[in-house]
Every structure is written in structure tokens, then in C-alpha cells.
N, C-alpha and C. Protein backbone atom coordinates (compact mmCIF):
# COMPACT_ATOMS: atom_id res chain seq x y z
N UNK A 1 0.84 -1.17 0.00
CA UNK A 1 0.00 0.00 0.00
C UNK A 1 0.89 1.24 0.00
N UNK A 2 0.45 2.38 -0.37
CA UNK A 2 1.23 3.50 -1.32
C UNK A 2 0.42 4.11 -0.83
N UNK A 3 0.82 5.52 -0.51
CA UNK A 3 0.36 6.94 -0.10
C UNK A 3 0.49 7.41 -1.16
N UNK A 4 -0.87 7.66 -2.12
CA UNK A 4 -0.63 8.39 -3.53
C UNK A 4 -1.02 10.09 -2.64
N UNK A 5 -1.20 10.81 -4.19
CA UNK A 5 -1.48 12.31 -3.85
C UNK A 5 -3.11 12.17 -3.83
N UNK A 6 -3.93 11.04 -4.57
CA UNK A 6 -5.03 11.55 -4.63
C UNK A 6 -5.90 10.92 -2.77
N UNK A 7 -5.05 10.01 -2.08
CA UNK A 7 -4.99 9.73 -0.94
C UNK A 7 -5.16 11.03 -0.07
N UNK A 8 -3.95 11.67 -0.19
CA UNK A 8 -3.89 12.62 0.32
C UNK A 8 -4.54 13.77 0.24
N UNK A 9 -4.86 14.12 -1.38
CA UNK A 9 -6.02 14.93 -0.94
C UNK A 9 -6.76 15.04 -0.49
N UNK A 10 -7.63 13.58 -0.46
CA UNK A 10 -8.79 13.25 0.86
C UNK A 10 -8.39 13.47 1.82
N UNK A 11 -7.52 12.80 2.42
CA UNK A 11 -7.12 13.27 3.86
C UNK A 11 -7.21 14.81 4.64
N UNK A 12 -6.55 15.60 3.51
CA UNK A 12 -6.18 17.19 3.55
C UNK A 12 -8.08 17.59 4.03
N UNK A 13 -8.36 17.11 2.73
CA UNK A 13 -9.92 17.56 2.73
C UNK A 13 -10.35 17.06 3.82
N UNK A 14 -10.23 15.96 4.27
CA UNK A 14 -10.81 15.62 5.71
C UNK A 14 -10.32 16.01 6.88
N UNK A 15 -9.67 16.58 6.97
CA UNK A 15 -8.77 17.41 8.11
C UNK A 15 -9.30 18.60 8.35
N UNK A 16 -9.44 19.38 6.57
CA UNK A 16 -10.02 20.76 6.87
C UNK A 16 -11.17 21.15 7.32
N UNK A 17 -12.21 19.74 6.84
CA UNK A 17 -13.69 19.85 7.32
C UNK A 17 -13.53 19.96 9.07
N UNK A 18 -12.47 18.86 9.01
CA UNK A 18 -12.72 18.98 10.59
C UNK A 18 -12.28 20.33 11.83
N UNK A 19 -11.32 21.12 11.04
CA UNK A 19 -10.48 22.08 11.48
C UNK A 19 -12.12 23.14 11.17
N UNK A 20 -12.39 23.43 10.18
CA UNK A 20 -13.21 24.26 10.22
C UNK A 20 -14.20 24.10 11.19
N UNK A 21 -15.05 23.05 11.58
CA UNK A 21 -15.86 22.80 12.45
C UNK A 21 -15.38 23.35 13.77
N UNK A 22 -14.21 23.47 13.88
CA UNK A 22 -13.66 23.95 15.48
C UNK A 22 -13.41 24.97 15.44
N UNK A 23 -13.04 26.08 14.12
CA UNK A 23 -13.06 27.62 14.39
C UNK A 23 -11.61 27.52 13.97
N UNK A 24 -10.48 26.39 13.30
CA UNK A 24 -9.40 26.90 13.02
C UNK A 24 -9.30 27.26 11.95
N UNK A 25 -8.14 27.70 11.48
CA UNK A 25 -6.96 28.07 10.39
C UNK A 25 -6.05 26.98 10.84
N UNK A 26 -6.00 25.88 9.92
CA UNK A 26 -4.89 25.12 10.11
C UNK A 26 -3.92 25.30 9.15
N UNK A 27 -2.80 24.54 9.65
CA UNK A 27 -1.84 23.97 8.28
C UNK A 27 -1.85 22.75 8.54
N UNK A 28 -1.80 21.84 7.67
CA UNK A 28 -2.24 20.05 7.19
C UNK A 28 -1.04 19.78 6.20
N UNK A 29 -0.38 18.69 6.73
CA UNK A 29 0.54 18.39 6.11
C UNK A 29 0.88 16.65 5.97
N UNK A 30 0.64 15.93 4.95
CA UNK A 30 0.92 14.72 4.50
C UNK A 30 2.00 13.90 4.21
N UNK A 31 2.75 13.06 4.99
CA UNK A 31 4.10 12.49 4.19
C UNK A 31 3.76 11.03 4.22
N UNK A 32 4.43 10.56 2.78
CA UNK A 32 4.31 9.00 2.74
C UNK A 32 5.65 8.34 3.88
N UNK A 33 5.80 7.24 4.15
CA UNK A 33 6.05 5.93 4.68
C UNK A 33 7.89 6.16 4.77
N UNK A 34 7.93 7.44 4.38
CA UNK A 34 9.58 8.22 4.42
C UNK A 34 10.04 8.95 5.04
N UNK A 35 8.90 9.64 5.14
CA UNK A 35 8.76 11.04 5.86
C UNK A 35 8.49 12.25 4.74
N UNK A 36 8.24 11.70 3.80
CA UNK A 36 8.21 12.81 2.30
C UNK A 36 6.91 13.95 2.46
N UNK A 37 7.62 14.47 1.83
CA UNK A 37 6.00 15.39 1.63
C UNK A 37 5.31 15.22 0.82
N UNK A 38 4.35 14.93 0.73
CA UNK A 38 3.33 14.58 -0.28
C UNK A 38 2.28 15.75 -0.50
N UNK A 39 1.51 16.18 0.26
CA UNK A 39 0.92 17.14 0.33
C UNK A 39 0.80 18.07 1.79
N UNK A 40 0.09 19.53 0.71
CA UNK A 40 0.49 20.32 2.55
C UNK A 40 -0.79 21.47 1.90
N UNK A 41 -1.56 21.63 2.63
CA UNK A 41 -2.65 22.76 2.73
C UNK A 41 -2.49 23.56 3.89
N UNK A 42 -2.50 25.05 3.66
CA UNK A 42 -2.21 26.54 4.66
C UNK A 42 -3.69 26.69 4.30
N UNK A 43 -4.45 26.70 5.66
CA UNK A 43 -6.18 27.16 5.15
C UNK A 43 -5.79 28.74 5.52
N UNK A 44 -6.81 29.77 5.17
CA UNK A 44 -6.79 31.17 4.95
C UNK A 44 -6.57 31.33 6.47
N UNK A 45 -5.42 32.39 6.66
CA UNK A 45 -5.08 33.11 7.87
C UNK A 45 -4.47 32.23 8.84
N UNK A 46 -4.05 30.82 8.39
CA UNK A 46 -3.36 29.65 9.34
C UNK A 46 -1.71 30.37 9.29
N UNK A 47 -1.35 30.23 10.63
CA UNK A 47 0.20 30.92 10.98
C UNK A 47 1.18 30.11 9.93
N UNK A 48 1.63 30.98 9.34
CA UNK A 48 3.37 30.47 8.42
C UNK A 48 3.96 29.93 9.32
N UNK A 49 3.73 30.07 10.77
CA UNK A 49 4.98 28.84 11.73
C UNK A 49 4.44 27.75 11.76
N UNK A 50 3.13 27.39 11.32
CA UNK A 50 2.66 26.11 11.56
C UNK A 50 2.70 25.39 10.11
N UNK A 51 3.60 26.22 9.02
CA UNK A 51 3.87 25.19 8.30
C UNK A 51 5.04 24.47 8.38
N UNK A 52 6.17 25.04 9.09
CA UNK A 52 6.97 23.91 9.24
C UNK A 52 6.79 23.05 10.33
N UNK A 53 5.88 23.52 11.52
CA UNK A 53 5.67 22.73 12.71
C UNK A 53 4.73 21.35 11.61
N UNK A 54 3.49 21.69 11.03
CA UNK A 54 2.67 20.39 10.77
C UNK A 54 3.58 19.49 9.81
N UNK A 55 4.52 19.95 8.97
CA UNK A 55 4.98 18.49 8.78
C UNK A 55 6.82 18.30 9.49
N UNK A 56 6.85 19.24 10.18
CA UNK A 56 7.46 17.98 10.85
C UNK A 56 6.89 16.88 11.99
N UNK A 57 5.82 17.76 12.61
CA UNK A 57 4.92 16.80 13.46
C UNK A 57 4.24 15.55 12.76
N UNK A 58 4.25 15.50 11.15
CA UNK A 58 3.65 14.24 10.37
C UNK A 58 4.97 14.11 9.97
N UNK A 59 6.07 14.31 9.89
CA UNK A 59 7.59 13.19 9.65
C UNK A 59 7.64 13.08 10.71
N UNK A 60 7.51 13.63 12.17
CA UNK A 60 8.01 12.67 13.24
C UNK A 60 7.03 11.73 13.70
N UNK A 61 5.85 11.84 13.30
CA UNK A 61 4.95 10.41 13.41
C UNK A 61 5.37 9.36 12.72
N UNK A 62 6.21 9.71 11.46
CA UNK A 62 6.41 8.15 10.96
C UNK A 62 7.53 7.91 10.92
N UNK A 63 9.17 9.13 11.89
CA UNK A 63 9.96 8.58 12.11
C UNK A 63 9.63 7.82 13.23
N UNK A 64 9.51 8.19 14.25
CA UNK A 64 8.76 7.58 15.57
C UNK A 64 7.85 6.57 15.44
N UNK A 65 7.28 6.36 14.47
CA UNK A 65 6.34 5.18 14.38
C UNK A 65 5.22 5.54 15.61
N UNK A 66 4.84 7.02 16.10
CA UNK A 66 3.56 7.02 17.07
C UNK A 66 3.67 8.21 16.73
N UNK A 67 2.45 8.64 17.47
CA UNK A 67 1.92 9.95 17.35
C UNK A 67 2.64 10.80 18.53
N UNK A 68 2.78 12.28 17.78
CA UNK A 68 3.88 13.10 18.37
C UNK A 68 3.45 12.82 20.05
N UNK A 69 1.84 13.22 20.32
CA UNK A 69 1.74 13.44 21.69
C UNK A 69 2.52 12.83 22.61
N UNK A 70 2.77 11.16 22.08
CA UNK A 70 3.27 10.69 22.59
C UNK A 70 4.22 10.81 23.54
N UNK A 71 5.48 11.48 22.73
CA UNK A 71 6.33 11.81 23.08
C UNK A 71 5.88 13.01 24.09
N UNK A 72 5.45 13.71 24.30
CA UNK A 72 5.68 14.56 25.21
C UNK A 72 5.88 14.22 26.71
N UNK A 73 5.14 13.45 27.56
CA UNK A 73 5.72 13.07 28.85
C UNK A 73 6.87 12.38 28.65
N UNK A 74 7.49 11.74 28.10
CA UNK A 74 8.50 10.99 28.10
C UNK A 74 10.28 12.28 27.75
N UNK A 75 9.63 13.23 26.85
CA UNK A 75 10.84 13.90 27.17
C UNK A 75 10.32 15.11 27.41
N UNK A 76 9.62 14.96 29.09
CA UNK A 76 9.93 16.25 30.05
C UNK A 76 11.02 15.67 30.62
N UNK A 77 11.74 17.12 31.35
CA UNK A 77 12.93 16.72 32.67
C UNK A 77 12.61 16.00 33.09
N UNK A 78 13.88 14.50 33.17
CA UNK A 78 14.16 13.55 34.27
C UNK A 78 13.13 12.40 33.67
N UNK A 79 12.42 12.79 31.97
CA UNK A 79 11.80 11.46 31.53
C UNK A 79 13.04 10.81 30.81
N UNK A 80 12.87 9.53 30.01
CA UNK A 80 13.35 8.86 29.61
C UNK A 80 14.03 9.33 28.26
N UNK A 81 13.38 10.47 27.86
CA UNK A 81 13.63 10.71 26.44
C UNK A 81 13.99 12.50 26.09
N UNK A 82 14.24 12.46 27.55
CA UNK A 82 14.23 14.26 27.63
C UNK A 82 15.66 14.70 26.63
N UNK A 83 15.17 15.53 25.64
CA UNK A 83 15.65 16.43 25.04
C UNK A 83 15.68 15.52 23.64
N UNK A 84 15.22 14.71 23.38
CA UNK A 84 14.52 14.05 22.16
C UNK A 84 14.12 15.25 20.75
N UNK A 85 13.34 16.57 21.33
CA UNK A 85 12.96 17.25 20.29
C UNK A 85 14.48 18.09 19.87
N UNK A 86 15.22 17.71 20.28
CA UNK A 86 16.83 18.52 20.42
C UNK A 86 17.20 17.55 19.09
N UNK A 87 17.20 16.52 18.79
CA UNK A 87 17.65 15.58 18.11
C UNK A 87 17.36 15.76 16.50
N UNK A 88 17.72 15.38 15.27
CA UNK A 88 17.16 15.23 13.90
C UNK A 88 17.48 17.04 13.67
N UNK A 89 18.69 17.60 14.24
CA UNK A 89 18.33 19.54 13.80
C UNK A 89 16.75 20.01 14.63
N UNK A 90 16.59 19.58 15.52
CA UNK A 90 15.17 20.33 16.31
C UNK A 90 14.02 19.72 15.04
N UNK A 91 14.40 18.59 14.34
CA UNK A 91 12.99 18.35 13.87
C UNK A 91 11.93 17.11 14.37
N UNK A 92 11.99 16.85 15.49
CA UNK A 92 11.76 15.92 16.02
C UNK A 92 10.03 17.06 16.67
N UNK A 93 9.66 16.60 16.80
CA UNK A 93 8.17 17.34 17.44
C UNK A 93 7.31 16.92 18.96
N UNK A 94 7.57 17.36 19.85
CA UNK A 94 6.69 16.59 20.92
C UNK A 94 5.47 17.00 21.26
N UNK A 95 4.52 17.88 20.42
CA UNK A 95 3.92 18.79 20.77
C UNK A 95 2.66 17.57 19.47
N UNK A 96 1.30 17.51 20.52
CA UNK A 96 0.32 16.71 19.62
C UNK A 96 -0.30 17.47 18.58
N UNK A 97 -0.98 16.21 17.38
CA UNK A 97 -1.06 16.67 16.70
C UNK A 97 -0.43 15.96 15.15
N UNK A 98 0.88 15.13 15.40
CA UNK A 98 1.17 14.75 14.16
C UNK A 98 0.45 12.68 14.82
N UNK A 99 0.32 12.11 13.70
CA UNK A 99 -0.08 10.73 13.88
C UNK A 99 0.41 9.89 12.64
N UNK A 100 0.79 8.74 12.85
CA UNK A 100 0.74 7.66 11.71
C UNK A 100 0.16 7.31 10.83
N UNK A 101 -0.47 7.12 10.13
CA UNK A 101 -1.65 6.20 9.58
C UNK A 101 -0.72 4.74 8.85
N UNK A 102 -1.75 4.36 9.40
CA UNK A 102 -1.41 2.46 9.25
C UNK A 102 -2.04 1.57 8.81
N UNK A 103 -1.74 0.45 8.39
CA UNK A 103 -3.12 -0.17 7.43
C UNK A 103 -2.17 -1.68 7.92
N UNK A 104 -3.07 -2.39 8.36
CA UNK A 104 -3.00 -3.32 8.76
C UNK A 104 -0.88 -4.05 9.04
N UNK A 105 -0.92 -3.11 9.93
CA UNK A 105 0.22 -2.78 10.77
C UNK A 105 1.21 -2.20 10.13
N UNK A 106 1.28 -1.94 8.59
CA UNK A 106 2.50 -1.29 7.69
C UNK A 106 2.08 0.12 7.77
N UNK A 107 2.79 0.58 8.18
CA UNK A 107 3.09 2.27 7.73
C UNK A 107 3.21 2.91 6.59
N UNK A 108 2.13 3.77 6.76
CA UNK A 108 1.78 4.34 5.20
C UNK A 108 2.28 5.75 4.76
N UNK A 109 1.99 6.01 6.13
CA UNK A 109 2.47 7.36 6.19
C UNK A 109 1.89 7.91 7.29
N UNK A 110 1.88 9.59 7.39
CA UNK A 110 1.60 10.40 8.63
C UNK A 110 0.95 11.96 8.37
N UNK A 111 0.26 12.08 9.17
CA UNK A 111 -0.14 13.45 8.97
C UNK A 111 0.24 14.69 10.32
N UNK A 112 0.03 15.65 10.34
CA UNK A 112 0.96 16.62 11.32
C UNK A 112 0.12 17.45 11.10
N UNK A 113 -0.67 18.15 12.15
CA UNK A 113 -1.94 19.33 11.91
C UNK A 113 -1.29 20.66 13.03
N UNK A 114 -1.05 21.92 12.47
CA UNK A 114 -0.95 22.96 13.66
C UNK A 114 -1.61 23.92 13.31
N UNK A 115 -2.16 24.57 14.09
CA UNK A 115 -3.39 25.73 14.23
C UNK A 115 -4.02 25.82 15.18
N UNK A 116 -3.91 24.69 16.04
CA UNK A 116 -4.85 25.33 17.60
C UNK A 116 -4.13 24.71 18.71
N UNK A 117 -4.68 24.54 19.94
CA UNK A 117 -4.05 23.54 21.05
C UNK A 117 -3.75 22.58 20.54
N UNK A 118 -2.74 21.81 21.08
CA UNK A 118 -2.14 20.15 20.78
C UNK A 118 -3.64 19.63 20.77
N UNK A 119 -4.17 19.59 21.63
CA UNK A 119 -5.80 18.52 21.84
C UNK A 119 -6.51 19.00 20.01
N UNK A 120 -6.59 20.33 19.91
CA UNK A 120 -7.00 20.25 19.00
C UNK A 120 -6.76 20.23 17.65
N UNK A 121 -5.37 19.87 17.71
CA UNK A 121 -4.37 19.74 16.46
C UNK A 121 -4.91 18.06 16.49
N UNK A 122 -4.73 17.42 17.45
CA UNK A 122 -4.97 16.32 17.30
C UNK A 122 -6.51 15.58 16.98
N UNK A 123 -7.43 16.74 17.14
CA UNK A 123 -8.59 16.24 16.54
C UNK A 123 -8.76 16.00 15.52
N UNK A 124 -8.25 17.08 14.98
CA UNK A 124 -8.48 17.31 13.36
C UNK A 124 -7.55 16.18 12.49
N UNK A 125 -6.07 16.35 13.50
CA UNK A 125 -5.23 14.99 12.32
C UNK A 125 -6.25 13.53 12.86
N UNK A 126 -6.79 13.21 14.32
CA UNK A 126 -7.67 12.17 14.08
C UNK A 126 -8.77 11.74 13.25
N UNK A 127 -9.49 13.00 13.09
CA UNK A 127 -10.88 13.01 11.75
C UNK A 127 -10.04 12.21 10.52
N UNK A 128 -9.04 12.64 10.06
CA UNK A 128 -8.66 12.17 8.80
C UNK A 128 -7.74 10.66 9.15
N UNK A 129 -7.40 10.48 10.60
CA UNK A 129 -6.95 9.02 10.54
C UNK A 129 -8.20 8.12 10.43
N UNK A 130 -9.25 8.50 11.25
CA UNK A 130 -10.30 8.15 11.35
C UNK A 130 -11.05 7.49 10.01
N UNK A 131 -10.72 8.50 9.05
CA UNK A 131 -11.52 8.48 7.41
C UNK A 131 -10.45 7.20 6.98
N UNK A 132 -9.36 7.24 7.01
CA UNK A 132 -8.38 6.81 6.74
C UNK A 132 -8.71 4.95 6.99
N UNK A 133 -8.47 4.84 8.49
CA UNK A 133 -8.83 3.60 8.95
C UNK A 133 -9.90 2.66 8.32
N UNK A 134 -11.09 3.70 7.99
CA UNK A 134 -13.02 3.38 7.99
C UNK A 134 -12.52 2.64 6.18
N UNK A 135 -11.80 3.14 5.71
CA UNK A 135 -11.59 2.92 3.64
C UNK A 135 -11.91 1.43 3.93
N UNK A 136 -12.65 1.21 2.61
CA UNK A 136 -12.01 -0.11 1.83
C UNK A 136 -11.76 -0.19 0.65
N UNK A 137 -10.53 -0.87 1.08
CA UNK A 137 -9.47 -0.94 0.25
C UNK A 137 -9.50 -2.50 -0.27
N UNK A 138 -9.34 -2.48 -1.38
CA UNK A 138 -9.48 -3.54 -2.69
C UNK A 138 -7.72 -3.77 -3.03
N UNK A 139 -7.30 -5.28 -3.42
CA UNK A 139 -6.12 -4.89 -4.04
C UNK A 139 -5.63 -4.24 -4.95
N UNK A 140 -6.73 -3.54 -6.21
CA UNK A 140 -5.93 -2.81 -7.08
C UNK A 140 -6.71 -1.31 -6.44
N UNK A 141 -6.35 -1.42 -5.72
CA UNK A 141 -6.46 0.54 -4.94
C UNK A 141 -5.51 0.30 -4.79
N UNK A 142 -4.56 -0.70 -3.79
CA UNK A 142 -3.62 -0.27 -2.98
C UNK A 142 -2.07 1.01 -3.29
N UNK A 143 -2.35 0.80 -4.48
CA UNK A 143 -1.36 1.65 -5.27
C UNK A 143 -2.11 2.48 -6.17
N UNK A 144 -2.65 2.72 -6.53
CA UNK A 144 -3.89 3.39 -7.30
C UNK A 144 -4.47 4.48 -7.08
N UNK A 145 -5.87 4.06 -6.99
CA UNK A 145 -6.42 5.36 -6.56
C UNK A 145 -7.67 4.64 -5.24
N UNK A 146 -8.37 5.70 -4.02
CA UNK A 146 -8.82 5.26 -3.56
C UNK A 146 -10.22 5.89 -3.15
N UNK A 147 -11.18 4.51 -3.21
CA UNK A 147 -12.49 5.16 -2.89
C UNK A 147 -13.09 5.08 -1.88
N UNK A 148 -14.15 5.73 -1.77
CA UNK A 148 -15.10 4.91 -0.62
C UNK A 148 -16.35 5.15 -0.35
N UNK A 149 -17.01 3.79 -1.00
CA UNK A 149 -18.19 3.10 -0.62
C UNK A 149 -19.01 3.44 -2.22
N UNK A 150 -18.23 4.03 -2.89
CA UNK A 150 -18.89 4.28 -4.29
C UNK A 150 -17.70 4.43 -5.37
N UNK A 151 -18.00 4.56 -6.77
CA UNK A 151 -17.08 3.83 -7.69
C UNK A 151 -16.80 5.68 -8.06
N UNK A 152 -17.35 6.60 -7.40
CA UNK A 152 -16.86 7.79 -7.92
C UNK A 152 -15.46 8.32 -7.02
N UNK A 153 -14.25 8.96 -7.80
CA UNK A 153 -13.15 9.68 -7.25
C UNK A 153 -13.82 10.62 -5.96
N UNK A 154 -12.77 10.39 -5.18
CA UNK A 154 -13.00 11.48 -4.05
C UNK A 154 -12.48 12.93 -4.40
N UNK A 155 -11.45 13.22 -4.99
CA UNK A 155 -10.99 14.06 -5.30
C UNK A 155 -11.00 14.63 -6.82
């Protein structure tokens, strides 16, 4: 399974529905199973610092293999992993908000949302793991293109 672009546009699109519902301006940012960028949406009036925060918060979900929040108790002072976001040139992210997406345990890739509180960075990248998880997926999607629940493009 392959993180195409037309993947990702759904995703983006499902992120923004969800960001809008809460009153943000996000930035949404997509990388395949590398940490690549695949896609990245700045919605109107979302901060220019949250475009490099959302994808590195979606490359450090799929260097990390978990979601950024994760990391945050683990490297406060005197945790196990303290000064972790110091690591990779400061691109490491502990701040929630970036997540994995996974398909039957392979890593596909990750998404990284900034524009509001961590809680609510992390809503919005959940809506689209959420969409993400719910697909079905056929073997000739897996590299392809992907739908769901009808034979028309999402994007």
C-alpha cells in the first residue's frame, strides 16, 4: 500500500472539514512511509509557523512510528527521552497533533496538523486518521487510486 497524492487529498480535505468545524486556520501536512511530503494545505489566515511545525509533526509520526503526543511526557525533565525534540536539527516534534496512519500494521504514512491547542491539532489529524482507517481498500487501490463506498473519485 502506497500513499498516492489523490490519498492525500482526501485526507487534507478531511482534516479541513474537521479544522473548520472547530473555528481553526490550520496547516495540514501529508508524508508517505519516508517522511516525504506529499501534500500540505495553509487554510486562509493559518500561521506560516505552523507550516513547518505540521509536517514535521507528520515526519516525526512516521519517524517515531507514534503519534507526536506521545512523546511529550517521556521527554519532560528527568523522563526517559528528555531532550529528544533537540535531536534530527530540532525536527523531532513533541507537541500533539502529528499521527501515523497504518493499514494493517505497515506504515503508510503520517499526517501533522498545527493551528490550535495540541488537543485540537490532534482532533483534526484524528478526523482524517479516522476516514483513513473506515476505507475499503481492494487490491488494485492499494497503489492506485482510492475510494469509498462508491465507484466515484473522491478528489
Amino acid at each position: 500500500m502506497k500513499m498516492t497524492l489523490e490519498l492525500a487529498k482526501f485526507l487534507l480535505q478531511t482534516a479541513e472539514r474537521k479544522a473548520r468545524e472547530l473555528g481553526l486556520a490550520s496547516d495540514i501536512a501529508i508524508v508517505d512511509d519516508g517522511g516525504n511530503l506529499v501534500a500540505f494545505y495553509r487554510m486562509d489566515n493559518a500561521r506560516i509557523a505552523g507550516i513547518g511545525i505540521s509536517q514535521d509533526k507528520a515526519w516525526t509520526s512516521v519517524a517515531m512510528r507514534m503519534p507526536t503526543a506521545n512523546l511529550a511526557q517521556n521527554a519532560q525533565a528527568g523522563g526517559p527521552s528528555f531532550g529528544i525534540n533537540t535531536t534530527n536539527h530540532g525536527r523531532v516534534v513533541i507537541l500533539g497533533g502529528g499521527i501515523p496512519l497504518m493499514r494493517g500494521g505497515v506504515l503508510v504514512g503520517g499526517i501533522g496538523v498545527s493551528g490550535g491547542t495540541s488537543a485540537q491539532d490532534i482532533e483534526v489529524a484524528a478526523a482524517a486518521v479516522q476516514a483513513f482507517e473506515s476505507m475499503r481498500w481492494t487490491e488494485h487501490q492499494q497503489g492506485a487510486s482510492v475510494r469509498i463506498g462508491s465507484v466515484n473519485s473522491l478528489c
